[in-house]
C-alpha atoms as a PDB file:
ATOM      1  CA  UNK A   1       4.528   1.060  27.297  1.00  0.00           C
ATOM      2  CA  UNK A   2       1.148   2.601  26.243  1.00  0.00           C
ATOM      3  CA  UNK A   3      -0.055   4.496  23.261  1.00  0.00           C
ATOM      4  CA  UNK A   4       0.407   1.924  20.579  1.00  0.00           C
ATOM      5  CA  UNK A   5      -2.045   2.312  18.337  1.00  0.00           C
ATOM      6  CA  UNK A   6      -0.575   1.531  14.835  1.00  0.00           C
ATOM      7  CA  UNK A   7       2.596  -0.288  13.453  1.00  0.00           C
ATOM      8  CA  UNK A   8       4.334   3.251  13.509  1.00  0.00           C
ATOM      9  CA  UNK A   9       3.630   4.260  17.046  1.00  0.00           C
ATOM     10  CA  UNK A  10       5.504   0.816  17.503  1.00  0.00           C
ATOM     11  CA  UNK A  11       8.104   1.369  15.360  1.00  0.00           C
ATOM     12  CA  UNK A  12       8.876   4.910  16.719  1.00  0.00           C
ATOM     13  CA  UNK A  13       9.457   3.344  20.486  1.00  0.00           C
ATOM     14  CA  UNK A  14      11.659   0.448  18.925  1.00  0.00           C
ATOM     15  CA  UNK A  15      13.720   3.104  17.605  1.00  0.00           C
ATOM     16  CA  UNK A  16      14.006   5.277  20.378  1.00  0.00           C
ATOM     17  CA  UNK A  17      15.637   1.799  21.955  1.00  0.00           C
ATOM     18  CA  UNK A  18      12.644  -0.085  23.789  1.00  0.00           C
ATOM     19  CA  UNK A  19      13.325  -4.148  23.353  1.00  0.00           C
ATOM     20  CA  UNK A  20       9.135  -4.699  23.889  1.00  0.00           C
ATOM     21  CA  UNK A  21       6.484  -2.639  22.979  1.00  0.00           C
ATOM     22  CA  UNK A  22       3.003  -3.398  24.862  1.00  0.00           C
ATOM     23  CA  UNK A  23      -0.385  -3.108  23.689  1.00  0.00           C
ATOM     24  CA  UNK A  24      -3.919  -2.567  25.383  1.00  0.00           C
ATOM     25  CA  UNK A  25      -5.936   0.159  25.010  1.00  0.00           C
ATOM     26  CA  UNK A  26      -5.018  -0.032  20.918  1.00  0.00           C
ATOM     27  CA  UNK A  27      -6.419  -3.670  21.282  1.00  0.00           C
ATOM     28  CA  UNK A  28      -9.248  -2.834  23.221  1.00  0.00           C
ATOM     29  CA  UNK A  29     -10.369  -0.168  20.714  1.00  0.00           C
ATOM     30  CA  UNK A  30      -9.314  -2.671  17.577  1.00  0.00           C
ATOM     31  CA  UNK A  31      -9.945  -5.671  18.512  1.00  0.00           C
ATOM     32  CA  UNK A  32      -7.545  -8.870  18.443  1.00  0.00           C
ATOM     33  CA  UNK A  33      -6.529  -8.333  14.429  1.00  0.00           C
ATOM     34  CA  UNK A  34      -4.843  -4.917  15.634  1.00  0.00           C
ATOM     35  CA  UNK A  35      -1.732  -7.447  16.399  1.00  0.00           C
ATOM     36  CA  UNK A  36      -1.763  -8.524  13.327  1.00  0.00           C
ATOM     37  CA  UNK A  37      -2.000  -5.318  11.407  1.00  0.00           C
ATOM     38  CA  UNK A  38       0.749  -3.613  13.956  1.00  0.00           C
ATOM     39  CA  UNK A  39       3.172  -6.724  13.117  1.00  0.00           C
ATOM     40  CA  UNK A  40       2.320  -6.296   8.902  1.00  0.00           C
ATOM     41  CA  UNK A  41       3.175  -2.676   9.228  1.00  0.00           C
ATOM     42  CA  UNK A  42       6.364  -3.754  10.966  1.00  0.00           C
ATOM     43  CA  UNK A  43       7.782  -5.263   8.563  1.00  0.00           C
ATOM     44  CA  UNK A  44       6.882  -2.747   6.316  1.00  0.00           C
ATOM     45  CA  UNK A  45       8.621  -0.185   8.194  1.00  0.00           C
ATOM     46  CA  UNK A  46      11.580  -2.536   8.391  1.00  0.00           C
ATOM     47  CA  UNK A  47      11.895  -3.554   4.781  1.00  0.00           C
ATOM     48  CA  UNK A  48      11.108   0.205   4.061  1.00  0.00           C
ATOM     49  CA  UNK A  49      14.697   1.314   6.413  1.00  0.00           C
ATOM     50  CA  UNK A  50      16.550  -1.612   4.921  1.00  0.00           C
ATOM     51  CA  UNK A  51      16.425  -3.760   8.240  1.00  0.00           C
ATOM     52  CA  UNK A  52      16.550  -7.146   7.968  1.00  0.00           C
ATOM     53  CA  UNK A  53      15.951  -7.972  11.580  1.00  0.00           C
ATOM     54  CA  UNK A  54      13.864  -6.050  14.437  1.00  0.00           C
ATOM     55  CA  UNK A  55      16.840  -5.823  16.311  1.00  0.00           C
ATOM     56  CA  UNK A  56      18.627  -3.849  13.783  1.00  0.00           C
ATOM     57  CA  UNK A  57      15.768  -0.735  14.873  1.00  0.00           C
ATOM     58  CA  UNK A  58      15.890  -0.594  18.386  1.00  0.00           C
ATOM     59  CA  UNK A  59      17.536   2.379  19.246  1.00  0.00           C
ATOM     60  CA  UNK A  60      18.530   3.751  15.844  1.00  0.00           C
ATOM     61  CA  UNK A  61      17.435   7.128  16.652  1.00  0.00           C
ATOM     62  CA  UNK A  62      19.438   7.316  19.671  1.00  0.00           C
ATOM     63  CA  UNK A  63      22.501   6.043  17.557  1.00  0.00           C
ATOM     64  CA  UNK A  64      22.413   8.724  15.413  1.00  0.00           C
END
């Protein structure tokens, strides 16, 4: 929990295995639409690995 600023910070928990990723100070400092642009970048990311699903990341790194 903490330090999610971007869709990467985000991404970079969910593959070092977390199931939930929480933001608040991000949002305070972005405003509501940060959800929205964290989520976009998400599926970027995703698409980008060749993951279909969320749940495909979440603790990739730690697989390796």
């Amino acid at each position: 929990m903490g330090g999610i600023f971007n869709a990467a910070d985000a991404y970079d928990k969910i593959k070092a295995g977390a199931t939930a990723v929480q933001i608040y100070t991000g949002w305070i400092y972005e405003g509501p639409g940060a959800v929205k642009r964290i989520n976009a970048g998400l599926l970027r990311l995703l698409e980008r690995d060749g993951f279909k699903r969320i749940t495909e990341a979440i603790g990739v790194d730690v697989r390796k």
